[in-house]
C-alpha atoms as a PDB file:
ATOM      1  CA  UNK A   1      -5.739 -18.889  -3.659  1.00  0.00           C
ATOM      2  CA  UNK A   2      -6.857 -16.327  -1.140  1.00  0.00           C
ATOM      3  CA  UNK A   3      -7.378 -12.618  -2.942  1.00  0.00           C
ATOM      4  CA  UNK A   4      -6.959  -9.055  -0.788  1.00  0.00           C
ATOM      5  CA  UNK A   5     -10.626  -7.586  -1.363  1.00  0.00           C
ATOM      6  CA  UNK A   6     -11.715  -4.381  -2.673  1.00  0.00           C
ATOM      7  CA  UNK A   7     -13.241  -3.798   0.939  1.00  0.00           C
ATOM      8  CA  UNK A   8     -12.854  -3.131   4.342  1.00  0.00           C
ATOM      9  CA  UNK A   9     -10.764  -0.049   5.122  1.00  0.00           C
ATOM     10  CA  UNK A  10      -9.763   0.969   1.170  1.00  0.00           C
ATOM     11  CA  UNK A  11     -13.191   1.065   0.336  1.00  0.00           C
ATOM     12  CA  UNK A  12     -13.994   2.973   3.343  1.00  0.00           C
ATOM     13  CA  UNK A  13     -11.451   5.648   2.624  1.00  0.00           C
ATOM     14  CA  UNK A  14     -12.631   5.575  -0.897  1.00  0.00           C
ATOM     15  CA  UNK A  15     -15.952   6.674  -0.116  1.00  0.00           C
ATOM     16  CA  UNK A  16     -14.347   9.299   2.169  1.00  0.00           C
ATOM     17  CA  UNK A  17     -12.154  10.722  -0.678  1.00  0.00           C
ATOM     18  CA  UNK A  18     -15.070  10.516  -3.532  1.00  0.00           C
ATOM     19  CA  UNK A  19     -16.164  13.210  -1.499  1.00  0.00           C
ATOM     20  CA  UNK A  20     -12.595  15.730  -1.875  1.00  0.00           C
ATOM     21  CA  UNK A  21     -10.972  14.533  -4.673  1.00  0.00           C
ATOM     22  CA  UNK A  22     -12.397  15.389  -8.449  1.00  0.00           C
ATOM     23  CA  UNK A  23     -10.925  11.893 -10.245  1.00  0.00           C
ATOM     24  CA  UNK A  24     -10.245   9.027  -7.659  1.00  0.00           C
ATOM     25  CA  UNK A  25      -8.578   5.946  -9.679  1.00  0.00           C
ATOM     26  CA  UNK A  26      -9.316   2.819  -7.117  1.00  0.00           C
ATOM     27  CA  UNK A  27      -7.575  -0.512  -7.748  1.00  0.00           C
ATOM     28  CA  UNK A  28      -8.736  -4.070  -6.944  1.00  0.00           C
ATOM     29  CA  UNK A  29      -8.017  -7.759  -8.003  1.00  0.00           C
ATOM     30  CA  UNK A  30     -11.422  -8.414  -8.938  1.00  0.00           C
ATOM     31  CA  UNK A  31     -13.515  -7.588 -12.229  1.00  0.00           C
ATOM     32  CA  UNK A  32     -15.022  -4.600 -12.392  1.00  0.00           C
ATOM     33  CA  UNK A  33     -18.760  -6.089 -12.640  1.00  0.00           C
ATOM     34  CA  UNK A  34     -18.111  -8.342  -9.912  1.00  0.00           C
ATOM     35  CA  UNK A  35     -17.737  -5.184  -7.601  1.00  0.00           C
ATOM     36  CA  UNK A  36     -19.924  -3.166  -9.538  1.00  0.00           C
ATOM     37  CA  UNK A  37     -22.226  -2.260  -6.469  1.00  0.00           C
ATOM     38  CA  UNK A  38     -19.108  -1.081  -4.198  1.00  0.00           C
ATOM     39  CA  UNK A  39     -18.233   0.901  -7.037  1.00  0.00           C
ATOM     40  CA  UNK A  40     -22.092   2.391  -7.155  1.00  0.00           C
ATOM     41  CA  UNK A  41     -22.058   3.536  -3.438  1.00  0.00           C
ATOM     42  CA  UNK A  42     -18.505   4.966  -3.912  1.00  0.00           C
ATOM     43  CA  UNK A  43     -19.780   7.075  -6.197  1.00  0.00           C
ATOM     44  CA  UNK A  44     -22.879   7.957  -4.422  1.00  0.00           C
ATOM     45  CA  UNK A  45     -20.758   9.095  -1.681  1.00  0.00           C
ATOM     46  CA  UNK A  46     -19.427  12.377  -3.066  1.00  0.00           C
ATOM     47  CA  UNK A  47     -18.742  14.202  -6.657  1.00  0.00           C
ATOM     48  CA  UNK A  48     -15.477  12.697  -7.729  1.00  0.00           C
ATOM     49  CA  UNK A  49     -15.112  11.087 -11.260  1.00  0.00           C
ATOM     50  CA  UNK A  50     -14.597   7.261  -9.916  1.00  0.00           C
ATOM     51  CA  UNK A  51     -12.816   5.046 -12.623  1.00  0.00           C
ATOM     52  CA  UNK A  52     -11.817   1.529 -11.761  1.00  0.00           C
ATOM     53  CA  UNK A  53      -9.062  -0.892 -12.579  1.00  0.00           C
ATOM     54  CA  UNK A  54      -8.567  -4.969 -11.617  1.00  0.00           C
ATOM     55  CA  UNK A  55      -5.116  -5.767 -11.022  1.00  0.00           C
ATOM     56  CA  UNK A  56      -3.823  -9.129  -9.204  1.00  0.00           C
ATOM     57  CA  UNK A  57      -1.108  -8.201  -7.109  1.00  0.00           C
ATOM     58  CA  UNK A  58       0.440 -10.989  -7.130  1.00  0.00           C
ATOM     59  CA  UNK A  59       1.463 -10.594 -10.672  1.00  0.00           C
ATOM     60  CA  UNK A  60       4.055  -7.981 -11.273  1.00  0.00           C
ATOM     61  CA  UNK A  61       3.324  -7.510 -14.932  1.00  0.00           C
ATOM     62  CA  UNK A  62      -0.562  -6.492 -13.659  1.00  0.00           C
ATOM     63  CA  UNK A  63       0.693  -3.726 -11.378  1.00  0.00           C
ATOM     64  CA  UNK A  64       3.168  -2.179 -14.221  1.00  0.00           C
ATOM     65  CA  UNK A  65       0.138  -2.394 -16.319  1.00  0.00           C
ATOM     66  CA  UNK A  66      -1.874  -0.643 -13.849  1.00  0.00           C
ATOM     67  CA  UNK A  67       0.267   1.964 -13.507  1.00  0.00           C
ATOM     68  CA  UNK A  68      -0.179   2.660 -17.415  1.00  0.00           C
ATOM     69  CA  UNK A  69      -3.581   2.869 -16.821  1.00  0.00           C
ATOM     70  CA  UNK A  70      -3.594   5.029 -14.358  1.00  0.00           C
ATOM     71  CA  UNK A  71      -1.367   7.920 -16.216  1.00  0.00           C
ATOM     72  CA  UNK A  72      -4.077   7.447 -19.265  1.00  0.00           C
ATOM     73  CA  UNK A  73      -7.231   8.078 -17.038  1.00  0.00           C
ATOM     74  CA  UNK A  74      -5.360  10.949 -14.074  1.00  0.00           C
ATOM     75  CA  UNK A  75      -3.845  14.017 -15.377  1.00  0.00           C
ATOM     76  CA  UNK A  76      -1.997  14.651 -12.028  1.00  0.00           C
ATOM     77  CA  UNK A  77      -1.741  12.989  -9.267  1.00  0.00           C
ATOM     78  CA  UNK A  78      -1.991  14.734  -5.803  1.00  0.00           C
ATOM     79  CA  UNK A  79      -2.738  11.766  -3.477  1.00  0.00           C
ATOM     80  CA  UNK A  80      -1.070   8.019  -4.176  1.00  0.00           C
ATOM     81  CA  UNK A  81      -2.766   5.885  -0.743  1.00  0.00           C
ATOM     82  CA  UNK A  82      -0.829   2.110  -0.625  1.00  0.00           C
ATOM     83  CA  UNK A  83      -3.221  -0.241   0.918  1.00  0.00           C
ATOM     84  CA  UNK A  84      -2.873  -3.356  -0.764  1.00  0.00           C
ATOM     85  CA  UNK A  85      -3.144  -6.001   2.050  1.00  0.00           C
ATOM     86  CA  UNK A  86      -3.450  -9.579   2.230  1.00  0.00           C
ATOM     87  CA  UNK A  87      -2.805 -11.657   5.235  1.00  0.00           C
ATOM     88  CA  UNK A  88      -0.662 -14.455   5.748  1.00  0.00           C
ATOM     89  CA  UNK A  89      -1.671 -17.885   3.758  1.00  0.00           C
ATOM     90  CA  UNK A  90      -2.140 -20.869   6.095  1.00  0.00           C
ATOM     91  CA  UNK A  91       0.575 -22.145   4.235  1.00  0.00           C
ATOM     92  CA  UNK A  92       3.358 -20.506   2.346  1.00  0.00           C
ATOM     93  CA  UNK A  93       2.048 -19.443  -1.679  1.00  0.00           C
ATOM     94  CA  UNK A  94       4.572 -18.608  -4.206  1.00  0.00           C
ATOM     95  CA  UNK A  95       3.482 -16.157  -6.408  1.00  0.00           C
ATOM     96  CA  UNK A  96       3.866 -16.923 -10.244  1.00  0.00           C
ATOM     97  CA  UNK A  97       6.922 -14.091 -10.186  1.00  0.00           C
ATOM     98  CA  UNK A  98       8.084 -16.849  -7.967  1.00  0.00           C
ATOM     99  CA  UNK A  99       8.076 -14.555  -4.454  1.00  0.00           C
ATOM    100  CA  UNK A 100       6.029 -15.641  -1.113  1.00  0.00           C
ATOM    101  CA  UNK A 101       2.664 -13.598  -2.089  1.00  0.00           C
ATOM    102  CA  UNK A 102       2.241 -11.978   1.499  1.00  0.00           C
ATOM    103  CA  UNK A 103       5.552 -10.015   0.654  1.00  0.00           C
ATOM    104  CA  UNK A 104       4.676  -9.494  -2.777  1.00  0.00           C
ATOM    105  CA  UNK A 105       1.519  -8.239  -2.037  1.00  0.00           C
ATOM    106  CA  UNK A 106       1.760  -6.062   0.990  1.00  0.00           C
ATOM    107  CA  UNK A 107       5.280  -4.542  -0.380  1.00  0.00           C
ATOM    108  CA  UNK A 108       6.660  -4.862  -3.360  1.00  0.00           C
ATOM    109  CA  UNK A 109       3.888  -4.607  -5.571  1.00  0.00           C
ATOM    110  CA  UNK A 110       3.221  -1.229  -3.900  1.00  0.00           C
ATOM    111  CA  UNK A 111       6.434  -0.041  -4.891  1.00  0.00           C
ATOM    112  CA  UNK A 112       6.371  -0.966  -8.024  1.00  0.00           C
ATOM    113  CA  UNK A 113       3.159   0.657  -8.695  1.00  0.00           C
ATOM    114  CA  UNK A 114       4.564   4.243  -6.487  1.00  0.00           C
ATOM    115  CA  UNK A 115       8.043   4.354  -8.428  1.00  0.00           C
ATOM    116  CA  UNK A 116       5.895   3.808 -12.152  1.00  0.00           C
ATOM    117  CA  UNK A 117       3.889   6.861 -10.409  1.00  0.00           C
ATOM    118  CA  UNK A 118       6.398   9.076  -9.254  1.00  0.00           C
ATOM    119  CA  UNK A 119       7.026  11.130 -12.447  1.00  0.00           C
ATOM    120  CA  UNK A 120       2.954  11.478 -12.649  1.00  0.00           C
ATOM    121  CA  UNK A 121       3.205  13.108  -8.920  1.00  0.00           C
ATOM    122  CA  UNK A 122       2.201  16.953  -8.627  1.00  0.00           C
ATOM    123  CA  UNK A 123       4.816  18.819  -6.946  1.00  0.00           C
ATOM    124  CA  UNK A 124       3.464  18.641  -3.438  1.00  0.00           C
ATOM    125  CA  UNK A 125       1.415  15.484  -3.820  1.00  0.00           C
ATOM    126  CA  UNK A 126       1.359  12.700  -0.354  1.00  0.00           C
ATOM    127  CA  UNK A 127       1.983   9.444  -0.610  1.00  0.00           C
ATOM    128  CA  UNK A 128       0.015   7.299   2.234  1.00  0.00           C
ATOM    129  CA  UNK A 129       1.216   4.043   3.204  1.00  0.00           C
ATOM    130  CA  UNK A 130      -0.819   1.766   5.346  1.00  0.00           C
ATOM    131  CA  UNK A 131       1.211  -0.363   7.493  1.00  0.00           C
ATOM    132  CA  UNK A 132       0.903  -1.660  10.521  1.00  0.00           C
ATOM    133  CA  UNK A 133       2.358  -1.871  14.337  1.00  0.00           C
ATOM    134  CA  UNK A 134       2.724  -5.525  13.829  1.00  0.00           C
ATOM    135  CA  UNK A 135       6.067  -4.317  12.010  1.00  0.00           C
ATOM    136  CA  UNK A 136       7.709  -3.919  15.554  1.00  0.00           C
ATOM    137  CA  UNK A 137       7.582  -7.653  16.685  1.00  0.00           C
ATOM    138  CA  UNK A 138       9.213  -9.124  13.403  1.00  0.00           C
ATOM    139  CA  UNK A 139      12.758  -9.663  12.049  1.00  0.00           C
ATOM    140  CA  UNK A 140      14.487  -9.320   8.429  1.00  0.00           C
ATOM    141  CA  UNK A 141      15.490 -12.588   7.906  1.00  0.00           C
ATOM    142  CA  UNK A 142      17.515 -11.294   3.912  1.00  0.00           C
ATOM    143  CA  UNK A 143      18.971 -14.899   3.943  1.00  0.00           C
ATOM    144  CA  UNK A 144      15.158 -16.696   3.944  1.00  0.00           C
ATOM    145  CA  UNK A 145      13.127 -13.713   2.303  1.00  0.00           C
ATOM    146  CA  UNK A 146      10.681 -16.038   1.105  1.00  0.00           C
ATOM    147  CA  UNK A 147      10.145 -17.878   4.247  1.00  0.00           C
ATOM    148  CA  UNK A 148      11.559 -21.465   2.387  1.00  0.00           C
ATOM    149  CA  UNK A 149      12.724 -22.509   5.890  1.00  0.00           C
ATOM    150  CA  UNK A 150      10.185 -20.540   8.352  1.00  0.00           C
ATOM    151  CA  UNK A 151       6.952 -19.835   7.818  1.00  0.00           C
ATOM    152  CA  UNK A 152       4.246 -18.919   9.340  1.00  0.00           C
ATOM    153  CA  UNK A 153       1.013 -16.907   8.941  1.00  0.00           C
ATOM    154  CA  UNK A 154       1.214 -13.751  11.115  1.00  0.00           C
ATOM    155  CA  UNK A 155       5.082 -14.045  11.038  1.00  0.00           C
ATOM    156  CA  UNK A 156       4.923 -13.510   7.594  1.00  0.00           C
ATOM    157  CA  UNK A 157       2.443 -10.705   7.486  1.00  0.00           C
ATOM    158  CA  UNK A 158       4.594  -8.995  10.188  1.00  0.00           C
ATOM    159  CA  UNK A 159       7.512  -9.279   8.128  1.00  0.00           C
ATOM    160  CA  UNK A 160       5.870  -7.764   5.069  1.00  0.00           C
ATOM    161  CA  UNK A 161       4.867  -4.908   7.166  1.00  0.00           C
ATOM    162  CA  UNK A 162       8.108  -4.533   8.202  1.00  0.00           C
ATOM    163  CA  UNK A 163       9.113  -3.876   4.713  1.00  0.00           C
ATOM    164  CA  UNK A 164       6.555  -1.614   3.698  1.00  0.00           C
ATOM    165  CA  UNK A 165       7.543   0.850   6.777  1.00  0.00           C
ATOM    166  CA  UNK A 166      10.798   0.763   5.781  1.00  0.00           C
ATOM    167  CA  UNK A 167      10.505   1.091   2.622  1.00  0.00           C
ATOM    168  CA  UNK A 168       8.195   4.835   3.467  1.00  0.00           C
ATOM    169  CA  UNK A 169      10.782   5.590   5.338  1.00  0.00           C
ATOM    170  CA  UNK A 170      13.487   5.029   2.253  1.00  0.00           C
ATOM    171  CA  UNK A 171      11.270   6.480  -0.270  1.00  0.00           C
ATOM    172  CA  UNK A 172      10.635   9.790   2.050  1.00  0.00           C
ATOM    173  CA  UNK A 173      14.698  10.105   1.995  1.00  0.00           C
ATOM    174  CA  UNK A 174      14.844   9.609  -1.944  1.00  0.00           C
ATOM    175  CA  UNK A 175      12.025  12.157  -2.324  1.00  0.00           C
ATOM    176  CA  UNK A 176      13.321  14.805  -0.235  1.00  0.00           C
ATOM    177  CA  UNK A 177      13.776  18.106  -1.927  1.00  0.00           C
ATOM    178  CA  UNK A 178      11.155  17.437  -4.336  1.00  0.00           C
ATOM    179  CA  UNK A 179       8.171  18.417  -2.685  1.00  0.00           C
ATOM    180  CA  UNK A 180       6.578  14.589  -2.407  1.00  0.00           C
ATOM    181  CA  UNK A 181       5.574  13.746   1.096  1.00  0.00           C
ATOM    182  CA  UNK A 182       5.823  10.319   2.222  1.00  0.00           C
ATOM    183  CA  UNK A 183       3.708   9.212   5.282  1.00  0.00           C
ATOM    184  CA  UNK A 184       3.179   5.380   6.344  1.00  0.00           C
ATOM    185  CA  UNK A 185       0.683   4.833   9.181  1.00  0.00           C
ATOM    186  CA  UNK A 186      -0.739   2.133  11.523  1.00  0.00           C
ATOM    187  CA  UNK A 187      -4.670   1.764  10.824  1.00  0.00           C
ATOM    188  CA  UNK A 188      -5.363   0.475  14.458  1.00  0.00           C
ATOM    189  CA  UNK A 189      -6.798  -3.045  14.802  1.00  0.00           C
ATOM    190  CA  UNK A 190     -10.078  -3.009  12.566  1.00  0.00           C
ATOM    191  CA  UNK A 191     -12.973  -5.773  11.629  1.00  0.00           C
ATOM    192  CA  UNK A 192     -11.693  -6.286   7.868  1.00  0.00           C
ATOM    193  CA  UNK A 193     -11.739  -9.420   6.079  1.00  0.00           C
ATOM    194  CA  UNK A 194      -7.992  -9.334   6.498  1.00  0.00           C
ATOM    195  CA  UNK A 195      -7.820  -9.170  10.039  1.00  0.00           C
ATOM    196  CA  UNK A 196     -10.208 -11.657  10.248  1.00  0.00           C
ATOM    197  CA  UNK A 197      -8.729 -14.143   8.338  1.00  0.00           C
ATOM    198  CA  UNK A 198      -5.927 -14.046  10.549  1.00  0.00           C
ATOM    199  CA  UNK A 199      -7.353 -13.147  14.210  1.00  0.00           C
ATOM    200  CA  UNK A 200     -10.998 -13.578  13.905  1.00  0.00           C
ATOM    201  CA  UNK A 201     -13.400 -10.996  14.024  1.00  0.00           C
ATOM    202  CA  UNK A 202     -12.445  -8.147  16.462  1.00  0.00           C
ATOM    203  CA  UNK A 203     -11.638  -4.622  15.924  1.00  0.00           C
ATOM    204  CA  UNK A 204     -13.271  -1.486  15.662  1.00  0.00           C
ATOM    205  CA  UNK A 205     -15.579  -0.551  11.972  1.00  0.00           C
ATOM    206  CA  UNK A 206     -13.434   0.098   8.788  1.00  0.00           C
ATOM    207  CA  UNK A 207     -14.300   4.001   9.062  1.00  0.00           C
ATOM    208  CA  UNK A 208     -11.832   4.222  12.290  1.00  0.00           C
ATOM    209  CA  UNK A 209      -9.056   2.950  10.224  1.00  0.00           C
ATOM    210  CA  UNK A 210     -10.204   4.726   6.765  1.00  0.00           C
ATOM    211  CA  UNK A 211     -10.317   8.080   9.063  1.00  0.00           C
ATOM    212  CA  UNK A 212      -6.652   7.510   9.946  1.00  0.00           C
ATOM    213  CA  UNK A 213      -6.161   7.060   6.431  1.00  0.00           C
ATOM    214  CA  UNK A 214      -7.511  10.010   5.538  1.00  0.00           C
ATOM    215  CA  UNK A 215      -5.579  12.117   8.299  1.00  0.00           C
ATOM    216  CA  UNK A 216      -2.631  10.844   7.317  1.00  0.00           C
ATOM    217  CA  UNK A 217      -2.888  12.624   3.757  1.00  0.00           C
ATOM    218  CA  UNK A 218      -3.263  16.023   5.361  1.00  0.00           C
ATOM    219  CA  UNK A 219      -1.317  15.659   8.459  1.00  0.00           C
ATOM    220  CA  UNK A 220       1.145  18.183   9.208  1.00  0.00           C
ATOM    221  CA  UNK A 221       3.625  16.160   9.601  1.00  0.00           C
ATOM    222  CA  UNK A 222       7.523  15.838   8.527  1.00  0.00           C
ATOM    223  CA  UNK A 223       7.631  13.396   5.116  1.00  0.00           C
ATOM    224  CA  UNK A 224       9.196  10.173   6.594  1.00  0.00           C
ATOM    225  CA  UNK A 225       6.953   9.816   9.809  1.00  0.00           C
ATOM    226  CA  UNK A 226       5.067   7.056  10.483  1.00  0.00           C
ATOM    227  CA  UNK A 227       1.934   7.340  12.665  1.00  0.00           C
ATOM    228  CA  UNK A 228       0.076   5.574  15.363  1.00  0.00           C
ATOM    229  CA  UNK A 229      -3.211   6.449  16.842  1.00  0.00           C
ATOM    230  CA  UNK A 230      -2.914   9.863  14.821  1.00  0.00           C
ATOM    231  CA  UNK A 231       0.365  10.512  16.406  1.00  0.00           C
ATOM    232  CA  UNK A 232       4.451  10.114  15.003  1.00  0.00           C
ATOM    233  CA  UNK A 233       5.260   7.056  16.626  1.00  0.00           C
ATOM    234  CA  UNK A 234       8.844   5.539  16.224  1.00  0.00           C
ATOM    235  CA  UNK A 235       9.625   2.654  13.531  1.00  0.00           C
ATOM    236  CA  UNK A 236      11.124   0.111  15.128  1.00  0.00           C
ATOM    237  CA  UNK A 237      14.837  -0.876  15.527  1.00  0.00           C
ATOM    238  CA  UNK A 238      15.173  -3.371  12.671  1.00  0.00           C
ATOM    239  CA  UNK A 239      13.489  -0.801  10.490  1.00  0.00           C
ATOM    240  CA  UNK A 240      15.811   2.220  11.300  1.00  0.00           C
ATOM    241  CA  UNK A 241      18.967  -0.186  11.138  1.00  0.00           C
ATOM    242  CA  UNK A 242      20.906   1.074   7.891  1.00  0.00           C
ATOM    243  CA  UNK A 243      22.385  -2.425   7.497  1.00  0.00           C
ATOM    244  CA  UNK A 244      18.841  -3.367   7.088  1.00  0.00           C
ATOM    245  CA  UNK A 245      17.627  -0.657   4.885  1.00  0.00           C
ATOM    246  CA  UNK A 246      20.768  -1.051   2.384  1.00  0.00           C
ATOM    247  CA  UNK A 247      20.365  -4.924   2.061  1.00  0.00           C
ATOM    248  CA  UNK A 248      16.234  -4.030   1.505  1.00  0.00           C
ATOM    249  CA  UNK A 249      17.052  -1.360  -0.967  1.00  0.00           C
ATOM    250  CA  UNK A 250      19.232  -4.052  -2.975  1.00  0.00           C
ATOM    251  CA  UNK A 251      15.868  -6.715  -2.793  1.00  0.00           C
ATOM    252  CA  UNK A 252      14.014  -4.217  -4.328  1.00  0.00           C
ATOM    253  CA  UNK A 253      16.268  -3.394  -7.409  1.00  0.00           C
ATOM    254  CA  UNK A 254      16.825  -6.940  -7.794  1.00  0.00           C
ATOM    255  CA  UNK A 255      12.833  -7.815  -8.010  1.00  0.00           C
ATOM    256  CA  UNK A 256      11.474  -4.555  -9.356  1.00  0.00           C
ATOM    257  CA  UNK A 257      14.221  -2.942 -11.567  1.00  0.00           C
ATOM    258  CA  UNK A 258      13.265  -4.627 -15.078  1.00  0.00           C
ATOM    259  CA  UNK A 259       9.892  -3.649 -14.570  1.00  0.00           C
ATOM    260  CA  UNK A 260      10.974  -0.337 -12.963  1.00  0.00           C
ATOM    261  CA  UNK A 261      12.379   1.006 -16.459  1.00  0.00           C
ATOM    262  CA  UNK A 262      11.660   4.608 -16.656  1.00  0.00           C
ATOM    263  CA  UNK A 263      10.047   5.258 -13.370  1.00  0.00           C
ATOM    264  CA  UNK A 264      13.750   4.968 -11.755  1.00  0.00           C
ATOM    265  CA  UNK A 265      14.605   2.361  -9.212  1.00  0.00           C
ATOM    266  CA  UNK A 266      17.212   2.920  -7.011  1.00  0.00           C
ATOM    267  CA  UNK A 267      -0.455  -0.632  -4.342  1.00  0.00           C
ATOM    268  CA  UNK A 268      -8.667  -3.141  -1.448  1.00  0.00           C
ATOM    269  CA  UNK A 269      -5.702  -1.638  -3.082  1.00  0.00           C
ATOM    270  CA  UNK A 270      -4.898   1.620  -4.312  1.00  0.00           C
ATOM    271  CA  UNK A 271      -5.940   5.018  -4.467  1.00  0.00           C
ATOM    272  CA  UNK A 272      -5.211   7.507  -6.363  1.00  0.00           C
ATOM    273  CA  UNK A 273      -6.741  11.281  -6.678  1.00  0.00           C
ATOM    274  CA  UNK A 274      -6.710  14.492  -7.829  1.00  0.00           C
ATOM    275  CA  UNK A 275      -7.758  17.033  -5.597  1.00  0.00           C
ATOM    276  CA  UNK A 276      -9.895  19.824  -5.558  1.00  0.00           C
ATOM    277  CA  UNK A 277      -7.786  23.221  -6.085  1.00  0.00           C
END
């Protein structure tokens, strides 16, 4: 079964924010030795206390696991980047929680991992979620969530995007009041293993995405937006319909709530800092 990488932009933003942050918690699905020199040139790349943690995505238990980790090794946590990213199989994968894996993956393993997070947030910490444009040409399709009757590589990819926005969006509404900033973001087209798998290789570096990354966690910007080339950029229609966000909003409870218990339910990967103060 294909993996999402601890490369391409997430490790280009990690090397970035090894530079600003003073502990930077980075997740992956792989063993630690067996990206032991990524790890080495992260932390060559700037004075921040790097600690590691594997966790496979496509197992729920992993991420809720993760999250316990996290709170052990991060006293606070100021910056909480979502960039767990696979693309879409060839053919559809289950994962063993029994949900297609591009979904899984790209969305609600994220969430699970920000709502276990939430009560670890400092009170004017950013969360960063990398989505993508490709959100605009897909559909919610609530009645075939798992693409049973329709799949198809990009289509599902697109879809999963589609949920991550939205979800931002959501979260940015549940949040307000509370000082958390939520900010989702479109990468731009970049040369990753991910985008290759699924378009070949084309794109501009890593960096240009990781710097839009990094923007993104200091942008003055309204919690909510969602960004483009830099700039607030409309969600699409599907994602602003509230029909669409209340049905979403019950998919989530339904798949995350057991493991949700005491984080509230109503992610190369991860990152997760403390900054500099």
């Amino acid at each position: 079964m294909s993996r999402s990488r601890s490369s391409g932009i997430g490790e280009a933003a990690a090397r970035r924010l090894a530079g600003r942050a003073r502990v930077l918690v980075l997740l992956g699905p792989e063993p630690e030795q067996q990206v032991a020199p990524v790890l080495r040139g992260i932390r060559k790349s700037g004075p921040a206390d790097v600690h590691y943690i594997s966790a496979d995505f496509t197992r729920l238990t992993e991420v809720a696991g993760a999250a316990r980790e996290i709170t052990s090794r991060a006293r606070r946590i100021d910056v909480l980047m979502n960039d767990a990213g696979v693309p879409g199989a060839p053919t559809r994968i289950l994962t063993p929680d029994g949900f297609e894996r591009t979904l899984q993956v790209n969305a609600l393993a994220p969430a699970l991992l920000t709502r276990l997070l939430v009560p670890s947030l400092s009170s004017r910490a950013r969360i960063v979620n990398v989505g993508s444009s490709a959100h605009h040409v897909e559909r919610f399709d609530f009645d075939d969530v798992d693409l049973e009757h329709h799949y198809a590589p990009v289509s599902a990819y697109a879809r999963a995007k589609l949920a991550m926005v939205t979800w931002s969006s959501m979260l940015a509404e549940e949040e307000a009041g509370s000082g958390v900033t939520v900010v989702a973001l479109c990468p731009g087209l970049n040369d990753t293993p991910l985008s290759a798998a699924m378009m070949g290789r084309i794109g501009g570096p890593p960096s240009v995405g990781a710097a839009r990354v990094i923007q993104a966690i200091s942008a003055d910007v309204a919690s909510g937006s969602y960004l483009e080339d830099g700039q607030v950029a409309a969600l699409s229609t599907e994602a602003r319909d509230p029909g669409n966000r209340e049905r979403l909003a019950r998919l989530f409870r339904a798949r995350l709530g057991g493991l949700a218990v005491g984080g509230g339910l109503d992610p190369v990967d991860a990152g997760v800092g403390e900054e500099e103060t």
